[in-house]
N, C-alpha and C. Protein backbone atom coordinates (compact mmCIF):
# COMPACT_ATOMS: atom_id res chain seq x y z
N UNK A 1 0.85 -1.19 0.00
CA UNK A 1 0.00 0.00 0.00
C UNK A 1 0.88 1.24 0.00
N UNK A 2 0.08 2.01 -1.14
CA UNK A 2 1.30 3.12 -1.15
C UNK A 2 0.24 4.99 -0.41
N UNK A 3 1.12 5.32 0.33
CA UNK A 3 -0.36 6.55 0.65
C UNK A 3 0.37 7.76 0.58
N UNK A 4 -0.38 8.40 -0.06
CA UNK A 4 -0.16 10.15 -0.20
C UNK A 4 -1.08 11.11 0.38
N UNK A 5 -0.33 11.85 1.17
CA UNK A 5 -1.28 12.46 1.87
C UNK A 5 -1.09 14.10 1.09
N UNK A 6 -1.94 14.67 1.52
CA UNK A 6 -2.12 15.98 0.75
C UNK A 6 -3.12 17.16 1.07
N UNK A 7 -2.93 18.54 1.12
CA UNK A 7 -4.63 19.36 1.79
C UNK A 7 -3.59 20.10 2.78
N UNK A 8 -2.44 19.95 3.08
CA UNK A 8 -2.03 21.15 4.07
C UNK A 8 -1.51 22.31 3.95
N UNK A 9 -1.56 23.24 4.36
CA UNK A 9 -1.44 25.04 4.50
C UNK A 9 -0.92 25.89 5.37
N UNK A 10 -1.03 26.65 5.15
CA UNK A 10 -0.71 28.17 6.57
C UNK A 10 -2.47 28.39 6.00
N UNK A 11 -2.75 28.32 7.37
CA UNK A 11 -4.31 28.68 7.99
C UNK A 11 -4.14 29.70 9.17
N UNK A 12 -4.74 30.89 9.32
CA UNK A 12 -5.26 31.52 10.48
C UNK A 12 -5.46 30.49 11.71
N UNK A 13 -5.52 30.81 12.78
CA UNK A 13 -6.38 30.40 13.90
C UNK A 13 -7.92 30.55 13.57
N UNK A 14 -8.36 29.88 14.05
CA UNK A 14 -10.09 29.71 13.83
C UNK A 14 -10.28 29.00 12.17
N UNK A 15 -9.60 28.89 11.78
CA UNK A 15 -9.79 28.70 10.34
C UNK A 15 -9.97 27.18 9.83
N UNK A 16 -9.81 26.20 8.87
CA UNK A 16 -10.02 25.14 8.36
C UNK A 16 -9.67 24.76 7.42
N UNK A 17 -9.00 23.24 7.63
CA UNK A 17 -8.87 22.61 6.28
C UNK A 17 -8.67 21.11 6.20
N UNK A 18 -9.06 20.94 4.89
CA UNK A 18 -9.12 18.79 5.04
C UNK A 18 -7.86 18.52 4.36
N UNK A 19 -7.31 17.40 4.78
CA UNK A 19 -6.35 16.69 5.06
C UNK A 19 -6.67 15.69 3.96
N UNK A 20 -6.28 15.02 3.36
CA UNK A 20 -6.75 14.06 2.22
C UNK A 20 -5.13 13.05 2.22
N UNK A 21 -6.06 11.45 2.43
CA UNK A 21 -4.73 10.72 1.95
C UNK A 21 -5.23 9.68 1.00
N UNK A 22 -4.49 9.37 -0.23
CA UNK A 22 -5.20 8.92 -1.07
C UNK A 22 -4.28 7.62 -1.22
N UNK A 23 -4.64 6.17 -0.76
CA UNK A 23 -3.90 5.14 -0.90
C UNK A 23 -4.18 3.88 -2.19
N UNK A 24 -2.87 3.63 -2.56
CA UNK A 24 -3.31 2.84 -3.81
C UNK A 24 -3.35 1.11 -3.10
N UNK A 25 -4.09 0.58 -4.24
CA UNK A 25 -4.50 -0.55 -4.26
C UNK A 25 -6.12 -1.26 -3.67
N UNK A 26 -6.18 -2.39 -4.22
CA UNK A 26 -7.47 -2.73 -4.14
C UNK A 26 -8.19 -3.01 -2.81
N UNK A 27 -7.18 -3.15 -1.59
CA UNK A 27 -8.33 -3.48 -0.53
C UNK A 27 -8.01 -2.44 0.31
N UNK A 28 -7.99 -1.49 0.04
CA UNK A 28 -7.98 0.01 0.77
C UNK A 28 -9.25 -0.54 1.70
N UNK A 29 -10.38 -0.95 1.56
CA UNK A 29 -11.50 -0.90 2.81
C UNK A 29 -11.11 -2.13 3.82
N UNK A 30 -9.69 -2.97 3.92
CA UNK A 30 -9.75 -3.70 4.62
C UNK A 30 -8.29 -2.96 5.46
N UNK A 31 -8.38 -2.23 5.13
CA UNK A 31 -7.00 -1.70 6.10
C UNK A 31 -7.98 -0.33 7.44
N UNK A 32 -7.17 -0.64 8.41
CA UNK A 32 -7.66 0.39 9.30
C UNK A 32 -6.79 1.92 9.02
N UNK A 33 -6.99 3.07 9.10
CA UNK A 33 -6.15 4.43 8.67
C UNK A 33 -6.45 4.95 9.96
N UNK A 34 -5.06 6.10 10.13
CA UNK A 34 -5.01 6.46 11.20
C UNK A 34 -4.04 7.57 10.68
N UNK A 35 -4.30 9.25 11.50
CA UNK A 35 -3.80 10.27 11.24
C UNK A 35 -2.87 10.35 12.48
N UNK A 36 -1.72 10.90 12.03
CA UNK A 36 -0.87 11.35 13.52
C UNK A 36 0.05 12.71 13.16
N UNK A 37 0.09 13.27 14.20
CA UNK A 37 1.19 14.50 13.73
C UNK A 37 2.54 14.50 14.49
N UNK A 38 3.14 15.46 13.97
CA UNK A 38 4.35 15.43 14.82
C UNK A 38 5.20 17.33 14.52
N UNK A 39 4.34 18.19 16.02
CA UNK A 39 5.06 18.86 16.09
C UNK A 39 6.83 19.51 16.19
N UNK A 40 7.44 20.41 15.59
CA UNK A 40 9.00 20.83 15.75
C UNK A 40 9.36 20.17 17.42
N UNK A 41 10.26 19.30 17.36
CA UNK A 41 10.66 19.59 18.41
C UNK A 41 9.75 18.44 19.57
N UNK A 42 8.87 17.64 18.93
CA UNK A 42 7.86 17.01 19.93
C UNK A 42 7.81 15.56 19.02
N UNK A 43 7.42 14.39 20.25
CA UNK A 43 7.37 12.92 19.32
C UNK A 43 6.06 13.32 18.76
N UNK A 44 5.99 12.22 17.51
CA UNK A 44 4.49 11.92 16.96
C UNK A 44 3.53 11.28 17.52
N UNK A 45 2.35 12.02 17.59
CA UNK A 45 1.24 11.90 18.76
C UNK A 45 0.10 11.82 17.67
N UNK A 46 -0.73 10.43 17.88
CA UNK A 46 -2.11 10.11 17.53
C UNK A 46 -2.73 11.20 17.61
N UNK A 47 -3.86 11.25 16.61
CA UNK A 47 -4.78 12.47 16.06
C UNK A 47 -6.36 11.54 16.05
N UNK A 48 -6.24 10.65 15.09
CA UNK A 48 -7.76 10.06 14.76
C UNK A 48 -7.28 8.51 14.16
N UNK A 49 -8.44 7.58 14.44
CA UNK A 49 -8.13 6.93 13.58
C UNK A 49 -9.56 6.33 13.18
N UNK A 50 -10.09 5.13 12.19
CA UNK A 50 -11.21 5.04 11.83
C UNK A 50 -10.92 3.62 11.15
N UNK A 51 -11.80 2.85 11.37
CA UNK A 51 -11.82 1.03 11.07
C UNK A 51 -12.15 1.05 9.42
N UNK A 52 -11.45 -0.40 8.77
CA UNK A 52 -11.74 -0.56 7.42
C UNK A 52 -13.42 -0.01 7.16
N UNK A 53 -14.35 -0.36 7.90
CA UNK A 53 -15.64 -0.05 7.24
C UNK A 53 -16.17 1.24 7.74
N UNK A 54 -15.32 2.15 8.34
CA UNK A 54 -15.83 3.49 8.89
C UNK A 54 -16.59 3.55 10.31
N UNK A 55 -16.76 2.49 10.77
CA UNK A 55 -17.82 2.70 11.91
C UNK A 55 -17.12 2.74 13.03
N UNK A 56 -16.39 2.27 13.39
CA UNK A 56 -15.05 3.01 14.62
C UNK A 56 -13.90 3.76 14.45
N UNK A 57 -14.67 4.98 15.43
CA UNK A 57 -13.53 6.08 15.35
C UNK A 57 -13.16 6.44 16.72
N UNK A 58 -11.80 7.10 16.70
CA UNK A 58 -11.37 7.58 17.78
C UNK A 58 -10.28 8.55 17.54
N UNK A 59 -10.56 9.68 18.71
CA UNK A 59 -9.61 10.78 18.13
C UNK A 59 -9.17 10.87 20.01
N UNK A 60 -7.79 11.78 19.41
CA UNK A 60 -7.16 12.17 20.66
C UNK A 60 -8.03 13.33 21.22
N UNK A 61 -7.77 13.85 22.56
CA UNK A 61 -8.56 14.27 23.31
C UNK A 61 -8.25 15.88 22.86
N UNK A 62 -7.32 16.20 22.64
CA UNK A 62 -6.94 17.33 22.26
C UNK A 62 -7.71 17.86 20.62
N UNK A 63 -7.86 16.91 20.27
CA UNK A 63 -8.51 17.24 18.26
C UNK A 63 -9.65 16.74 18.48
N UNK A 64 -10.45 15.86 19.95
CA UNK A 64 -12.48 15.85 19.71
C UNK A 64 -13.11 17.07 19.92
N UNK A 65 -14.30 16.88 19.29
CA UNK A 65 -14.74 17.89 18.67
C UNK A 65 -14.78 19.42 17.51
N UNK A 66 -13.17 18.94 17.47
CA UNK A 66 -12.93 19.81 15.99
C UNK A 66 -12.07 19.30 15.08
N UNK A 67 -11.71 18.19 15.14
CA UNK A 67 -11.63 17.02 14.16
C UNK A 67 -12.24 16.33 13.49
N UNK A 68 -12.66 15.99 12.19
CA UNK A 68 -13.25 14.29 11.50
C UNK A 68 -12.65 13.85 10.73
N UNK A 69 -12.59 12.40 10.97
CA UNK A 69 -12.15 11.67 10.07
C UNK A 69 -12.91 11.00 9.42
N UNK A 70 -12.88 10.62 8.33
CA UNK A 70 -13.96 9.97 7.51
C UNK A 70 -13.00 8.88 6.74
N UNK A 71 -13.79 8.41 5.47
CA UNK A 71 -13.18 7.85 4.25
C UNK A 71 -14.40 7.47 3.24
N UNK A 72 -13.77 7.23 2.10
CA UNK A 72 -14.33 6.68 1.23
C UNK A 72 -13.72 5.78 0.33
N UNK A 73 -14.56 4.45 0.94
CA UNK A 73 -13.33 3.11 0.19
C UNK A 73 -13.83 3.35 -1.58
N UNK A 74 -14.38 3.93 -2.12
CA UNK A 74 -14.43 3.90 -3.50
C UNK A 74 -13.50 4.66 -3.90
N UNK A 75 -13.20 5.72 -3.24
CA UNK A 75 -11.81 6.18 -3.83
C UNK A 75 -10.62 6.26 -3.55
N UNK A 76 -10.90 4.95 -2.54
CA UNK A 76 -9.51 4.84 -1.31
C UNK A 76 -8.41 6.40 -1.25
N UNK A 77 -9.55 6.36 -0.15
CA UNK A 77 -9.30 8.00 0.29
C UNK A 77 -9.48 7.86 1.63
N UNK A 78 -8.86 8.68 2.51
CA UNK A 78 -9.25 8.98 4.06
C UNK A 78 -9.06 10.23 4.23
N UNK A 79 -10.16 11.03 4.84
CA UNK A 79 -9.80 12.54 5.30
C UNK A 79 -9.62 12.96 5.90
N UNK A 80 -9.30 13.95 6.90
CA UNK A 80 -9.28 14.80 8.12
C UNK A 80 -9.72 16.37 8.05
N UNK A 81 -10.67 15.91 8.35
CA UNK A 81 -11.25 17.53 8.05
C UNK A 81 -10.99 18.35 9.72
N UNK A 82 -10.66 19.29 9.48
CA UNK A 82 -10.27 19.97 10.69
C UNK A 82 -10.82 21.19 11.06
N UNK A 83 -11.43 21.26 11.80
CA UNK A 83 -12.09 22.95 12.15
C UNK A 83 -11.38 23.97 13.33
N UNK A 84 -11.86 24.90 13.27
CA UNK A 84 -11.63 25.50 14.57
C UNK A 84 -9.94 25.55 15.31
N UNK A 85 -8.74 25.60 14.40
CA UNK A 85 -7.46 25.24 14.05
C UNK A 85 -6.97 26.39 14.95
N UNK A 86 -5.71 25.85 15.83
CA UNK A 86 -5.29 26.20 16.66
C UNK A 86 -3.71 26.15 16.96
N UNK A 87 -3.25 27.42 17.26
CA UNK A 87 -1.49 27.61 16.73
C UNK A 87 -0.68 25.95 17.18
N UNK A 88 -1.35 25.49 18.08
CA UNK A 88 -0.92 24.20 18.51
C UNK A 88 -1.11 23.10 17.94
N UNK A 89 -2.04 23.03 16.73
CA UNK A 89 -2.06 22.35 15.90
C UNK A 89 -0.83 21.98 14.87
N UNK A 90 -0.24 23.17 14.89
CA UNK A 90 1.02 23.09 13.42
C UNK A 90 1.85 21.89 13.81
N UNK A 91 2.11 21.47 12.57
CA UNK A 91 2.70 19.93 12.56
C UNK A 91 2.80 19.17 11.28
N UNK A 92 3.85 18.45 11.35
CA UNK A 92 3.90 17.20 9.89
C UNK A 92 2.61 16.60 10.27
N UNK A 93 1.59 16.25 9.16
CA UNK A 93 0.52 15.40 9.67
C UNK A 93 0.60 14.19 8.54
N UNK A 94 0.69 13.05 9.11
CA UNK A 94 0.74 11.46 8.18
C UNK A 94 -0.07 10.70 8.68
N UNK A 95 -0.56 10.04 7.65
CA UNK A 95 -1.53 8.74 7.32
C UNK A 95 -0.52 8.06 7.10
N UNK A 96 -1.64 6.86 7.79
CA UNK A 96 -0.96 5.40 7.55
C UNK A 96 -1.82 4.48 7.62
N UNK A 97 -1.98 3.17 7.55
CA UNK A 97 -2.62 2.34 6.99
C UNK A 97 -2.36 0.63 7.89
N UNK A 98 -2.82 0.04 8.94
CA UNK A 98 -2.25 -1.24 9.70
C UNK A 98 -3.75 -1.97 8.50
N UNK A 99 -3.10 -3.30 8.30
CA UNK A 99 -3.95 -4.59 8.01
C UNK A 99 -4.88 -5.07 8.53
N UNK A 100 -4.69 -4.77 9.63
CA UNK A 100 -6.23 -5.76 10.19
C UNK A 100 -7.70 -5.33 10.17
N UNK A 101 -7.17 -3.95 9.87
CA UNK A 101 -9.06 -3.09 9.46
C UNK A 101 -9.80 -2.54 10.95
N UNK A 102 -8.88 -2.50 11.83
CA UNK A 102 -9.41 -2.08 13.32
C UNK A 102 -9.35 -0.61 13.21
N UNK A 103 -7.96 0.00 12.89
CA UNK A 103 -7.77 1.02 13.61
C UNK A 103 -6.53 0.98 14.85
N UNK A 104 -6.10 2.00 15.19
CA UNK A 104 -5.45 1.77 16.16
C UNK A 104 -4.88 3.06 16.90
N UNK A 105 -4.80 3.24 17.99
CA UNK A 105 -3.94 5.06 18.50
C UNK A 105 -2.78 4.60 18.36
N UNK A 106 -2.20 3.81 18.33
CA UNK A 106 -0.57 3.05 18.34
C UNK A 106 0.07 3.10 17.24
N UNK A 107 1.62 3.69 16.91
CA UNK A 107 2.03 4.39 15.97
C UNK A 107 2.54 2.97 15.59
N UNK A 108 2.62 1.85 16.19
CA UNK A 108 3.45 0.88 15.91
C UNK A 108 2.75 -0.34 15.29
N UNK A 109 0.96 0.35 15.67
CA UNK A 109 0.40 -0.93 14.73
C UNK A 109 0.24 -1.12 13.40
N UNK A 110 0.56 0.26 12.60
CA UNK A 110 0.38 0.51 11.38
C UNK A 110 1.60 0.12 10.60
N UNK A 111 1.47 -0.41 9.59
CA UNK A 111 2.34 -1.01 9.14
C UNK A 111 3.09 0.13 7.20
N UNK A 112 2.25 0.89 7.24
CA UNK A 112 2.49 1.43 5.98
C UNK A 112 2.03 3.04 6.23
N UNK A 113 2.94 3.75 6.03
CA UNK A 113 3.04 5.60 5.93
C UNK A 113 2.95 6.29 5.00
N UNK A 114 2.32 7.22 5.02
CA UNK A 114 2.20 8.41 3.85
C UNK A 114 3.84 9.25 4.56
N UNK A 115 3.78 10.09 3.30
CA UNK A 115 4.81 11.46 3.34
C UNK A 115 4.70 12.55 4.53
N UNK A 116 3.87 12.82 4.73
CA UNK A 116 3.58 13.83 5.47
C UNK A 116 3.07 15.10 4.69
N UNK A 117 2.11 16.40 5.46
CA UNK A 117 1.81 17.21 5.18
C UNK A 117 1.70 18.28 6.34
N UNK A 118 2.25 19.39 5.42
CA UNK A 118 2.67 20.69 6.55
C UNK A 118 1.67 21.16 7.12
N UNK A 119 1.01 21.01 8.19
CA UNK A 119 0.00 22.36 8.84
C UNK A 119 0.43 23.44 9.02
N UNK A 120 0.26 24.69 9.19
CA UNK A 120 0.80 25.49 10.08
C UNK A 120 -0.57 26.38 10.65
N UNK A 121 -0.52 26.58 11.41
CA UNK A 121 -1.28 27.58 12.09
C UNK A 121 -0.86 28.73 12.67
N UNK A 122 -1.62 30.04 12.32
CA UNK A 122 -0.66 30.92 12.46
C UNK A 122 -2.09 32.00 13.76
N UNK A 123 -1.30 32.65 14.33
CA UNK A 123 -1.87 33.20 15.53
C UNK A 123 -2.50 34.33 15.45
């Protein structure tokens, strides 16, 4: 599985934007995806993640309620739509992709990474 992630900016505070990772191959709906960032200077810390068929999600406590994650296995795609963006947000943000179709907050269950994409949030 190969994943590209893509959708990041210099955003205002208060402001918004989706996150898009677009992974190739055919059983994109049997893999679980999971967003994580990794501020300058700070380890990479779980964001969201969401099960092969969409119906379990879980986000870190810091990004509920102005986070979503979604997907759409027809275009093996996963998103992160982000609202309400906050200077503490700025960060490399990567998708990744574990096999078993759960999901996971654990950076170590995922077995396959996107590139990364720049947030920045500005104050």
């Amino acid at each position: 599985v190969q994943l590209q992630a893509s959708g990041g900016g210099l955003v205002q505070a208060g402001g918004s934007l989706r996150l898009s990772c677009a992974a190739s191959g055919r059983t994109f709906r049997t893999y679980g995806m999971g967003w994580f960032r990794q501020a300058p200077g700070k380890e990479r810390e779980f964001v969201a993640t969401i099960s092969g068929g969409g119906v379990s999600l879980e986000y870190a406590d810091s990004v509920k309620g102005r986070f979503t994650i979604s997907r759409d296995n027809a275009k093996n795609t996963v998103y992160l739509q982000m609202n309400s963006l906050k200077p503490e947000d700025t960060a490399v943000y990567y998708c990744a992709a574990e096999r078993y179709g759960l999901g996971s907050r654990k950076s170590d269950a995922y077995n396959y990474w996107g590139q990364g994409t720049l947030v920045t949030v500005s104050s």
